[in-house]
N, C-alpha and C. Protein backbone atom coordinates (compact mmCIF):
# COMPACT_ATOMS: atom_id res chain seq x y z
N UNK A 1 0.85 -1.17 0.00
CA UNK A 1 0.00 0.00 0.00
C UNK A 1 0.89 1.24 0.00
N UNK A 2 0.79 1.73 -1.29
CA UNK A 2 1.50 3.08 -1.14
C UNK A 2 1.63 3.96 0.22
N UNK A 3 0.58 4.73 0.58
CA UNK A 3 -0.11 5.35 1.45
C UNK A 3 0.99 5.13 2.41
N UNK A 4 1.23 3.73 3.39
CA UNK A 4 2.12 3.49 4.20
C UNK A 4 3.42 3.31 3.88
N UNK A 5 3.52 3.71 2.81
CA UNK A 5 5.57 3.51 2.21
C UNK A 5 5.56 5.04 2.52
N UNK A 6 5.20 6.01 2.05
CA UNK A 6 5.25 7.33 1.48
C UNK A 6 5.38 8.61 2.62
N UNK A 7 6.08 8.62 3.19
CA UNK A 7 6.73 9.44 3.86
C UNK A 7 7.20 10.77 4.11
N UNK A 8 6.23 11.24 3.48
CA UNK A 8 6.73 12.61 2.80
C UNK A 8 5.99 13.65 2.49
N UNK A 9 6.22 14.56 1.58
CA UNK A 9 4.99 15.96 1.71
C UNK A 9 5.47 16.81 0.68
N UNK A 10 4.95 17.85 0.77
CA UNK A 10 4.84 18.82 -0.64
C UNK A 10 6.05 19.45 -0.35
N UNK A 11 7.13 19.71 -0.98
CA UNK A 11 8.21 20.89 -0.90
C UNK A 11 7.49 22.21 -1.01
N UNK A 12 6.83 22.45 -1.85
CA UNK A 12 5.61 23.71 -1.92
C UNK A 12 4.63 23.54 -2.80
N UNK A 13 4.00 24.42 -2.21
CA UNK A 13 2.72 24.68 -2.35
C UNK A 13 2.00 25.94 -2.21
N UNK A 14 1.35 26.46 -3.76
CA UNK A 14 1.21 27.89 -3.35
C UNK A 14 0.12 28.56 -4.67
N UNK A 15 -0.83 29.37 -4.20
CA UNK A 15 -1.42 30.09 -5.27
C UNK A 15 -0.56 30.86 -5.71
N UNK A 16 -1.04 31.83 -6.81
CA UNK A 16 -0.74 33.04 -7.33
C UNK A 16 -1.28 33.64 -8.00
N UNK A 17 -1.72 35.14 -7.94
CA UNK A 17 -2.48 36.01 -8.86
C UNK A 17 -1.34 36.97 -9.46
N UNK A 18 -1.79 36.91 -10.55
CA UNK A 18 -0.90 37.83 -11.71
C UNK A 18 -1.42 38.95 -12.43
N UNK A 19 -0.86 39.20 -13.08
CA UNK A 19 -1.24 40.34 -13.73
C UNK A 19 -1.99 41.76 -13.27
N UNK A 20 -2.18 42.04 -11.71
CA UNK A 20 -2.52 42.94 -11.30
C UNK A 20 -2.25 44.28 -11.61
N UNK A 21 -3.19 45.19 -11.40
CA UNK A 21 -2.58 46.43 -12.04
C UNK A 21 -1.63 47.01 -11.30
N UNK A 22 -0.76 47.62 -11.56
CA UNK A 22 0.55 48.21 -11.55
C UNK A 22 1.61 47.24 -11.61
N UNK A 23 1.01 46.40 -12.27
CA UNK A 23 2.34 45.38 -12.62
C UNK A 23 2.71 44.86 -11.02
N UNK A 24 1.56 44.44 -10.17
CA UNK A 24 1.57 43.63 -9.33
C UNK A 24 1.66 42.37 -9.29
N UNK A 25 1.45 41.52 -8.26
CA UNK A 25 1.28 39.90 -8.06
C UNK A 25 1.45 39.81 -6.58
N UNK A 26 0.48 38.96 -6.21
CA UNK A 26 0.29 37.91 -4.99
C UNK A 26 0.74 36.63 -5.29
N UNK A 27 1.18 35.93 -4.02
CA UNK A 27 1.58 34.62 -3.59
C UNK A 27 1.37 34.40 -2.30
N UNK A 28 0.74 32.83 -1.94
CA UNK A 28 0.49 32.98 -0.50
C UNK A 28 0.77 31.26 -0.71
N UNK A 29 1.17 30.94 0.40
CA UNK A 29 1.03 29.29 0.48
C UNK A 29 3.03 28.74 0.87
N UNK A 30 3.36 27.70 0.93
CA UNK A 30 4.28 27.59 0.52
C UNK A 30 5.50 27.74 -0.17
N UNK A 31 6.67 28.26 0.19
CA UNK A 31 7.53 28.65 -1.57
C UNK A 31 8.90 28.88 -1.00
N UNK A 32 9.65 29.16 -2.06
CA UNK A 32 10.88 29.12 -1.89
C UNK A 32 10.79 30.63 -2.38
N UNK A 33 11.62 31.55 -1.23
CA UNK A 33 11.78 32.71 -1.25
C UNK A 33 12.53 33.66 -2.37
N UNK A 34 12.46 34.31 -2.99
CA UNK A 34 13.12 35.07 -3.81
C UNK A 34 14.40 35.53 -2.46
N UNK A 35 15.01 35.19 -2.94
CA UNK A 35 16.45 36.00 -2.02
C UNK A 35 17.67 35.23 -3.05
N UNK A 36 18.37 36.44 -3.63
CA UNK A 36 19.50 35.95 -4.41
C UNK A 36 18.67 35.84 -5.67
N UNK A 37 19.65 34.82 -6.29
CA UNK A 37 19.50 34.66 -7.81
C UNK A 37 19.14 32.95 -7.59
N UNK A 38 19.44 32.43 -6.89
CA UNK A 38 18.93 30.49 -7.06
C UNK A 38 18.18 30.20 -5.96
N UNK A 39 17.97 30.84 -4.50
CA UNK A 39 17.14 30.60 -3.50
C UNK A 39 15.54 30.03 -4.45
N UNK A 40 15.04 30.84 -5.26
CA UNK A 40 13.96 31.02 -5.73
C UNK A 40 13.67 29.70 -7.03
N UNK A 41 14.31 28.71 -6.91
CA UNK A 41 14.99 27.90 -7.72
C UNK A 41 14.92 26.49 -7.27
N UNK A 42 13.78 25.62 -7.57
CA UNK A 42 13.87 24.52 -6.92
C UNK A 42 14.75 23.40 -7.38
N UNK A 43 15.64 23.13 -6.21
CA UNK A 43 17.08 22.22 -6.52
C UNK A 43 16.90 21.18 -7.71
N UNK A 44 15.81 20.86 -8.00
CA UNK A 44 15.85 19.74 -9.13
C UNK A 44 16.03 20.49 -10.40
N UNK A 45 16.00 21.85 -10.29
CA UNK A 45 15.89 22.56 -11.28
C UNK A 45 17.05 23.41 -11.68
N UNK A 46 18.22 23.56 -10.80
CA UNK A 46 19.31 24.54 -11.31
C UNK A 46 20.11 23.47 -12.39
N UNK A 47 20.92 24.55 -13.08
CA UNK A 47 21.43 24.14 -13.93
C UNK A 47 22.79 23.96 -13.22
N UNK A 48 23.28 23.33 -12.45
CA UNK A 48 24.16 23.35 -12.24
C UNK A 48 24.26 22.19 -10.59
N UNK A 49 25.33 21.63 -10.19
CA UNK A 49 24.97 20.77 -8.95
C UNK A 49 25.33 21.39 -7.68
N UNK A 50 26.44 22.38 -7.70
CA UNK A 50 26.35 22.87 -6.96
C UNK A 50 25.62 24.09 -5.93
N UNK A 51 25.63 23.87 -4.54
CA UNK A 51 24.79 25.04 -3.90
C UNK A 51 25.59 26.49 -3.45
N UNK A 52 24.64 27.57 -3.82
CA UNK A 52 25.70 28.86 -3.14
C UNK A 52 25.73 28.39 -1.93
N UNK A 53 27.02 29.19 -1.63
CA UNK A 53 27.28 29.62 -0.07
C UNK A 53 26.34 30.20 0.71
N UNK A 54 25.93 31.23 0.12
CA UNK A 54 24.66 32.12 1.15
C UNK A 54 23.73 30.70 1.60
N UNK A 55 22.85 30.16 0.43
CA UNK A 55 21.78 29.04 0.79
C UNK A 55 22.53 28.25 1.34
N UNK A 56 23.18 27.41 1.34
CA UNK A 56 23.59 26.29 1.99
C UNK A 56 23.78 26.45 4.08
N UNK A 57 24.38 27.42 3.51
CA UNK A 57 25.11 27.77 4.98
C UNK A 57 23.79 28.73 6.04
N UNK A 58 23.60 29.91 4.95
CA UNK A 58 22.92 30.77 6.23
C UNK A 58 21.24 30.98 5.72
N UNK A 59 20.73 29.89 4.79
CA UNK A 59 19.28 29.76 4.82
C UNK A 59 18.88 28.65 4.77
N UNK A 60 19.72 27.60 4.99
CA UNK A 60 19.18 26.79 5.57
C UNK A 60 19.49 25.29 4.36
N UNK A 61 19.49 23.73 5.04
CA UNK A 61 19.78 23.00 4.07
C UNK A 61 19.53 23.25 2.53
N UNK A 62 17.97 23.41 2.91
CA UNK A 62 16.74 22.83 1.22
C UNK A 62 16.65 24.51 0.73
N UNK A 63 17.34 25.72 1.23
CA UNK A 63 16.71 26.94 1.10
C UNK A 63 16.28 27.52 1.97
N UNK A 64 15.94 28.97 1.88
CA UNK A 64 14.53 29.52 2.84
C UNK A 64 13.00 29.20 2.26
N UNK A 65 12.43 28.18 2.75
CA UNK A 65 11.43 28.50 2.37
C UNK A 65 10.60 28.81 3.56
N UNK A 66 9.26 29.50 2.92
CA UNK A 66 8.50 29.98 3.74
C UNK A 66 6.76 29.69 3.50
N UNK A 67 6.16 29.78 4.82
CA UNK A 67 4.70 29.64 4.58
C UNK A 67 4.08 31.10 5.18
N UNK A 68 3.62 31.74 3.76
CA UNK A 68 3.19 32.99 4.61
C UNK A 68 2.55 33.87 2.81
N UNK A 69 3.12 34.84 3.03
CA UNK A 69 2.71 36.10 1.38
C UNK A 69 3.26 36.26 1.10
N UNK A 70 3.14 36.65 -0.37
CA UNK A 70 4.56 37.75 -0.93
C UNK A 70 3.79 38.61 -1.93
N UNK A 71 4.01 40.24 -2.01
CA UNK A 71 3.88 40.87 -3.16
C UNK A 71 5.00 41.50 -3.92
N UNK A 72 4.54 41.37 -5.14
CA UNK A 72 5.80 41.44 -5.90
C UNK A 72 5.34 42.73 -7.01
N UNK A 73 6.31 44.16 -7.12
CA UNK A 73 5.83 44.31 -8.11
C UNK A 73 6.93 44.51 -8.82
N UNK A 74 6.39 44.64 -10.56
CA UNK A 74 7.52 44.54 -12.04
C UNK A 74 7.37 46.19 -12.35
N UNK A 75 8.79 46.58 -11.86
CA UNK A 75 8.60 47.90 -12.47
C UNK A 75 8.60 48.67 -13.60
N UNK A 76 7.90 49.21 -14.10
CA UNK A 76 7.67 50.19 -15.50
C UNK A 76 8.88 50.53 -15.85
N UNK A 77 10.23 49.53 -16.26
CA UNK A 77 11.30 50.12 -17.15
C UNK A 77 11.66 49.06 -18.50
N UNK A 78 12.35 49.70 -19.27
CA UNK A 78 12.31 48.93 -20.27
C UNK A 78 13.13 47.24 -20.41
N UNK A 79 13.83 47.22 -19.22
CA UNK A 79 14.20 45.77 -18.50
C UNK A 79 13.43 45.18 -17.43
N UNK A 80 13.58 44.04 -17.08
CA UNK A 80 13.13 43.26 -16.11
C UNK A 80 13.51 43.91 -14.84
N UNK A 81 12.44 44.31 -13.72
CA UNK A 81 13.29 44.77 -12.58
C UNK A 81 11.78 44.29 -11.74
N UNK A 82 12.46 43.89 -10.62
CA UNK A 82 11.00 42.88 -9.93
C UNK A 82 10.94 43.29 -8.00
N UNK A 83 10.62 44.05 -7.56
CA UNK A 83 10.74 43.97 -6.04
C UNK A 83 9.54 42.98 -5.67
N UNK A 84 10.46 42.36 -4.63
CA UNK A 84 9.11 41.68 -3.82
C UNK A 84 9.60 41.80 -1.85
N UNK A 85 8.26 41.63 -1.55
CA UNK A 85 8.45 41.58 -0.02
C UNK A 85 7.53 40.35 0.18
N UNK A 86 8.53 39.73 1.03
CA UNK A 86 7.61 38.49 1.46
C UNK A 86 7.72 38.31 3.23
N UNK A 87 6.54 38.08 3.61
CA UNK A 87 5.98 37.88 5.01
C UNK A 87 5.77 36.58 5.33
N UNK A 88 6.20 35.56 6.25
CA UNK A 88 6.27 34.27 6.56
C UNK A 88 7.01 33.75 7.85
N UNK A 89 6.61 32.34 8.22
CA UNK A 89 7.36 31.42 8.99
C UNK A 89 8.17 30.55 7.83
N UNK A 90 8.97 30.02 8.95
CA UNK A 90 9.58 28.79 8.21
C UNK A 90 8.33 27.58 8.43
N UNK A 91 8.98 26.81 7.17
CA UNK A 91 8.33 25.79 7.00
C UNK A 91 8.25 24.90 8.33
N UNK A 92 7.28 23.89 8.48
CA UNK A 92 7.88 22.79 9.94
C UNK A 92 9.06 22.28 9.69
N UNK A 93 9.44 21.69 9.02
CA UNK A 93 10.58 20.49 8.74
C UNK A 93 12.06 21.88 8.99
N UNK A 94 11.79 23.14 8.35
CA UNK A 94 12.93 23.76 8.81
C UNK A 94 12.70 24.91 10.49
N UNK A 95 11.79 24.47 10.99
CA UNK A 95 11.66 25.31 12.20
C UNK A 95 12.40 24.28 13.25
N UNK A 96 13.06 25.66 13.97
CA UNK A 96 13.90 24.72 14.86
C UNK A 96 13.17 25.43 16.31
N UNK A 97 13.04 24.13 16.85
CA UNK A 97 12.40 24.43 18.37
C UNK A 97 12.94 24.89 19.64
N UNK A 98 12.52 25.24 20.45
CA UNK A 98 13.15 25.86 21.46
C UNK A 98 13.94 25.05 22.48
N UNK A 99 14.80 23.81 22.41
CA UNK A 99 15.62 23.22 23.01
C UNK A 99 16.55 23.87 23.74
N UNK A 100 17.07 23.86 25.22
CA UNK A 100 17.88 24.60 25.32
C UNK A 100 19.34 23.98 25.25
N UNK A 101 20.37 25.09 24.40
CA UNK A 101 21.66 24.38 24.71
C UNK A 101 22.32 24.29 25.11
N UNK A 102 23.18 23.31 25.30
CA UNK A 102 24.40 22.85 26.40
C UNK A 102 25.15 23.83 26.78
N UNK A 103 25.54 24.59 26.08
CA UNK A 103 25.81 26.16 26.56
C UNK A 103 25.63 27.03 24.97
N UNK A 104 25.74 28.18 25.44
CA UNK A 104 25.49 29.39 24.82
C UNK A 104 26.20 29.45 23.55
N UNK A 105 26.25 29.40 22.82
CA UNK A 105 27.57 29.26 21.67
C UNK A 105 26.98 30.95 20.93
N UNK A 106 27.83 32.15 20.89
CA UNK A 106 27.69 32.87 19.84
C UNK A 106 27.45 32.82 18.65
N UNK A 107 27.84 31.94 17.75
CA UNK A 107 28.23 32.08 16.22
C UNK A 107 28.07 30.27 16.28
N UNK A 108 26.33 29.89 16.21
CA UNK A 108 26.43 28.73 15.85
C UNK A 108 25.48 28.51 14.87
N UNK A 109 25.82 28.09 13.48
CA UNK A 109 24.96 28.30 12.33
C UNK A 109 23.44 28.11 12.48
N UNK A 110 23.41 26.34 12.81
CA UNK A 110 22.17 26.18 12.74
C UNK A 110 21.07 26.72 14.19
N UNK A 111 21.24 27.53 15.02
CA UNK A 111 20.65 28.50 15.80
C UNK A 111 20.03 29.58 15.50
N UNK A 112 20.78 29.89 14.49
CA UNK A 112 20.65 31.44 13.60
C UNK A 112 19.74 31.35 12.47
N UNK A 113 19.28 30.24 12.07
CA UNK A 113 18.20 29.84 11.46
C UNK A 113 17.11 30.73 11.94
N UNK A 114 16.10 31.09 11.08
CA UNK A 114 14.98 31.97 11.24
C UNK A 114 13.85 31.15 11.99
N UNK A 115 13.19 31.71 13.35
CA UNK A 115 12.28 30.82 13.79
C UNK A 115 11.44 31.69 14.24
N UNK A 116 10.41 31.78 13.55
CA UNK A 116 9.26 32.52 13.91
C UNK A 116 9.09 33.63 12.80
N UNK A 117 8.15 34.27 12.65
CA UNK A 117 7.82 35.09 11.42
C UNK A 117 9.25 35.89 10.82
N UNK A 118 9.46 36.35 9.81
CA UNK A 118 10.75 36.94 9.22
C UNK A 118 9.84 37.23 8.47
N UNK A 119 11.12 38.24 7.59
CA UNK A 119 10.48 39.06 6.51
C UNK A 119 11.89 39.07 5.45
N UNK A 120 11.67 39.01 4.25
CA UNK A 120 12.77 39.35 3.05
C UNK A 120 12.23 39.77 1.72
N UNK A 121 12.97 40.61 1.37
CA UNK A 121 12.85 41.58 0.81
C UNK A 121 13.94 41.65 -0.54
N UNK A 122 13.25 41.36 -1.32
CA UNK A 122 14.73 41.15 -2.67
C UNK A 122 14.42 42.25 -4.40
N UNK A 123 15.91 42.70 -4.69
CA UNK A 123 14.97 43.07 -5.86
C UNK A 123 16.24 42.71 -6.93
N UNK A 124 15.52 42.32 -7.98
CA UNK A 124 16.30 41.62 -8.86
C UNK A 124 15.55 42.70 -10.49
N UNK A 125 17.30 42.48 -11.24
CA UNK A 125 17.06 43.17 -12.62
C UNK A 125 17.67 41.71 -13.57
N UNK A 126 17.26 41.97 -14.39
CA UNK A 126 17.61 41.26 -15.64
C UNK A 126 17.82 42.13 -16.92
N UNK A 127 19.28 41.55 -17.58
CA UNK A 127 19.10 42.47 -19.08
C UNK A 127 19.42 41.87 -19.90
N UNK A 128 18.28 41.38 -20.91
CA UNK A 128 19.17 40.80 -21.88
C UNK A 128 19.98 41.94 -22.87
N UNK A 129 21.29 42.07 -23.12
CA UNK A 129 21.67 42.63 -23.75
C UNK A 129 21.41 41.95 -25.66
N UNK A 130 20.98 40.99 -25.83
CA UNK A 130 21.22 40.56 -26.59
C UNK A 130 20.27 38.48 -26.56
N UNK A 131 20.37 38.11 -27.57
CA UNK A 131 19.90 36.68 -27.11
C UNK A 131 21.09 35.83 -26.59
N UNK A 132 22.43 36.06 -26.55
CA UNK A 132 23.59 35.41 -26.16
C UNK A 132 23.83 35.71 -25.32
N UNK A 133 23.43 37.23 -24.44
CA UNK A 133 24.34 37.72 -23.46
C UNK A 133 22.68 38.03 -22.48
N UNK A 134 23.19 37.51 -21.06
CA UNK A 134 22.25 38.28 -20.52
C UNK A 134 22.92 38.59 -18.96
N UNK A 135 22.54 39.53 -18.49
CA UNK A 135 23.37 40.13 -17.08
C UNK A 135 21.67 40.03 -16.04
N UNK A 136 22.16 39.49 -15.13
CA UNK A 136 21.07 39.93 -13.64
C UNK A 136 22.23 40.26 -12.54
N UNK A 137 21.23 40.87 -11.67
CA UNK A 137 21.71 41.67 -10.62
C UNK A 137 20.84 41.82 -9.80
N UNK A 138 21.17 42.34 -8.24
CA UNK A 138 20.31 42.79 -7.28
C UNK A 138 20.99 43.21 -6.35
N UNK A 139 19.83 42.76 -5.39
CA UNK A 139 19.70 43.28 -3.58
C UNK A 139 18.86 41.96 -3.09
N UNK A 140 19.43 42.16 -1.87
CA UNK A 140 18.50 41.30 -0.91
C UNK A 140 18.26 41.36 0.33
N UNK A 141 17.65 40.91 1.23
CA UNK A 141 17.62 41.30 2.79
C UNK A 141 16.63 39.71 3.07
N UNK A 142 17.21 39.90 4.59
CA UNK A 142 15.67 38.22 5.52
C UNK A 142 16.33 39.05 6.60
N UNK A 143 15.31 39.22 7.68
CA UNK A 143 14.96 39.52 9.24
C UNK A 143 14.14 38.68 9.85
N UNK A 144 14.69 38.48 11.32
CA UNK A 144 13.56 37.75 11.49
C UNK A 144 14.30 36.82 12.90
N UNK A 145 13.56 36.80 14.09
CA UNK A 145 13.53 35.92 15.19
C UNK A 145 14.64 35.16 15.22
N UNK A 146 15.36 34.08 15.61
CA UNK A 146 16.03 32.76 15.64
C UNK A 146 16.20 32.31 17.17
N UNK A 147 16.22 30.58 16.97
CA UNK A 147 16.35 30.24 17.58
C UNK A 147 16.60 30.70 19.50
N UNK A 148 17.81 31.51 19.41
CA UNK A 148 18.59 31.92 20.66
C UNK A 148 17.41 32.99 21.03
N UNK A 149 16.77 33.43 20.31
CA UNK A 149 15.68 34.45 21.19
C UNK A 149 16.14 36.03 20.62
N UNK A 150 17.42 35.83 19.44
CA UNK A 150 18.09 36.97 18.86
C UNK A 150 17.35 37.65 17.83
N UNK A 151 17.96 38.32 17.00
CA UNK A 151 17.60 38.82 15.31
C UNK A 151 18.65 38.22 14.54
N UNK A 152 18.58 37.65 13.50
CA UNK A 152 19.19 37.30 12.32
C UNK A 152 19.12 37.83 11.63
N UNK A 153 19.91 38.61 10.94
CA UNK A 153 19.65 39.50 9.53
C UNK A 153 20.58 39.14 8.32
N UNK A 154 20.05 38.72 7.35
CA UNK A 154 21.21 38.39 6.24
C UNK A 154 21.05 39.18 4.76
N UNK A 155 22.25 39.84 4.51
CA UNK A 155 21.87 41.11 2.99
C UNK A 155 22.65 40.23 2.14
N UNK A 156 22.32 40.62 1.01
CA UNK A 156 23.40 40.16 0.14
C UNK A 156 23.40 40.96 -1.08
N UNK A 157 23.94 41.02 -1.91
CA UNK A 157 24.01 41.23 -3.47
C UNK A 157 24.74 40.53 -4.30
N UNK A 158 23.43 40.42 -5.39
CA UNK A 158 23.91 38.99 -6.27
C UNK A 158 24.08 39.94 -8.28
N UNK A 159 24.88 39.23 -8.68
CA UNK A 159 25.52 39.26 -10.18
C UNK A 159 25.58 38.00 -10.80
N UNK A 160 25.30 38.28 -11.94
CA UNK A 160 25.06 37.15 -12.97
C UNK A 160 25.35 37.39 -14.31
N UNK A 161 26.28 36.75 -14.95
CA UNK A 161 26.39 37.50 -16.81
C UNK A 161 26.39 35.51 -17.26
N UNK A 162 25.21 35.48 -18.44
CA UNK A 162 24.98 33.90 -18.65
C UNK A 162 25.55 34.50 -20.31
N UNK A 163 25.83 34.05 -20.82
CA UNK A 163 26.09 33.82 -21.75
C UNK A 163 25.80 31.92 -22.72
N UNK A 164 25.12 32.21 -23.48
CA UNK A 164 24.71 31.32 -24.20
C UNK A 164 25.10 31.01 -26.04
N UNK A 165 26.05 29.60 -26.01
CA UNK A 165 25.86 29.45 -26.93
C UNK A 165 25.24 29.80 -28.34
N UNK A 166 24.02 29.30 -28.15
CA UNK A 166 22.67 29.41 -29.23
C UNK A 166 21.76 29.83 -28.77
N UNK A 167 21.77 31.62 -28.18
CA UNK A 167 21.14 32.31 -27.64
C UNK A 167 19.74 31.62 -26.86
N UNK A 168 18.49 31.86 -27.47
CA UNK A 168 17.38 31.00 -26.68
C UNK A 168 17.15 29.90 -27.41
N UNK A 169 17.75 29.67 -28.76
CA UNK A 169 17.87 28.63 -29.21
C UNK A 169 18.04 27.13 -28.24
N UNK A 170 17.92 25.80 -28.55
CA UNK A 170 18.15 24.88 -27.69
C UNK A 170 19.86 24.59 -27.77
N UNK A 171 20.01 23.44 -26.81
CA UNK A 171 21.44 23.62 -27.42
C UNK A 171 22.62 24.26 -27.31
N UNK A 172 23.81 23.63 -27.07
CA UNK A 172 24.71 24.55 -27.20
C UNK A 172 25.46 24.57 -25.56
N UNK A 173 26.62 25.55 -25.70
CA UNK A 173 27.24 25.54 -24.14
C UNK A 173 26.55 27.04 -23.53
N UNK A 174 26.64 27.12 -22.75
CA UNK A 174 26.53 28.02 -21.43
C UNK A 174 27.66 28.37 -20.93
């Protein structure tokens, strides 16, 4: 019986409304946070095997994900430029509970994990210069509770120049 092998659960799960006016959008449910350039990127899906540093280390194994909102809006320029703010908990499987520890450790990764509502805040550009060449860029920010009873705050800024073979064509190197 399946049912009793199956062990497991949704990585996410999430509506979304689009196309709102001012070049809005809602999301509510489950998701993997826009922060950076691959947070937002579900692991079966990068092109590549390895994980950044930022995700791995300071958001957590699988990512940040979160159960909570996000609005996002696309701003009126002639490139891709996208702010979003998103409002959430961590998921269960990444909420870490209030255990107390053996002693106090300052600077201990998995403590600093976000536990209890946070907030992040990312804004990302894209340009294609061309169908071969394309550059992204940003900002980022997560606030928010942890473990020790502290604030965690993590910024970053991310760069990207992809260059493609056979532009959007299939095919080809990267």
């Amino acid at each position: 019986d399946l049912e009793d092998k199956w062990d497991g659960g949704f990585e996410e799960w999430f509506g979304k409304i689009k196309n709102l006016p001012f070049g809005l959008e809602l999301r509510g449910g489950q998701y993997l946070n826009r922060f950076g350039l691959q947070n937002n990127i579900h692991n079966h899906a990068w092109i590549f095997a390895d994980q950044y540093l930022t995700n791995g280390l300071l958001l957590g194994e699988d990512g940040l994900t979160t159960i909570g909102g996000e609005v996002s809006w696309k701003l009126p320029v002639s490139w891709t430029s996208l702010i979003s703010v998103s409002v959430g908990m961590p998921r269960e499987e990444d909420e870490h509970h209030h255990d107390e520890p053996a002693m106090e450790p300052e600077f201990e990764a998995e403590g600093a994990l976000f536990d209890g509502t946070f907030v992040v805040a990312n804004w990302t550009n894209n340009f294609d210069y061309n169908d071969f060449h394309q550059f992204r860029g940003g900002l980022s920010g997560a606030w928010g509770d942890n473990k020790w009873g502290l604030t965690t705050q993590i910024y970053g800024a991310h760069f990207e120049y992809l260059w493609r073979q056979n532009g959007y064509e299939a095919g080809g190197r990267y």
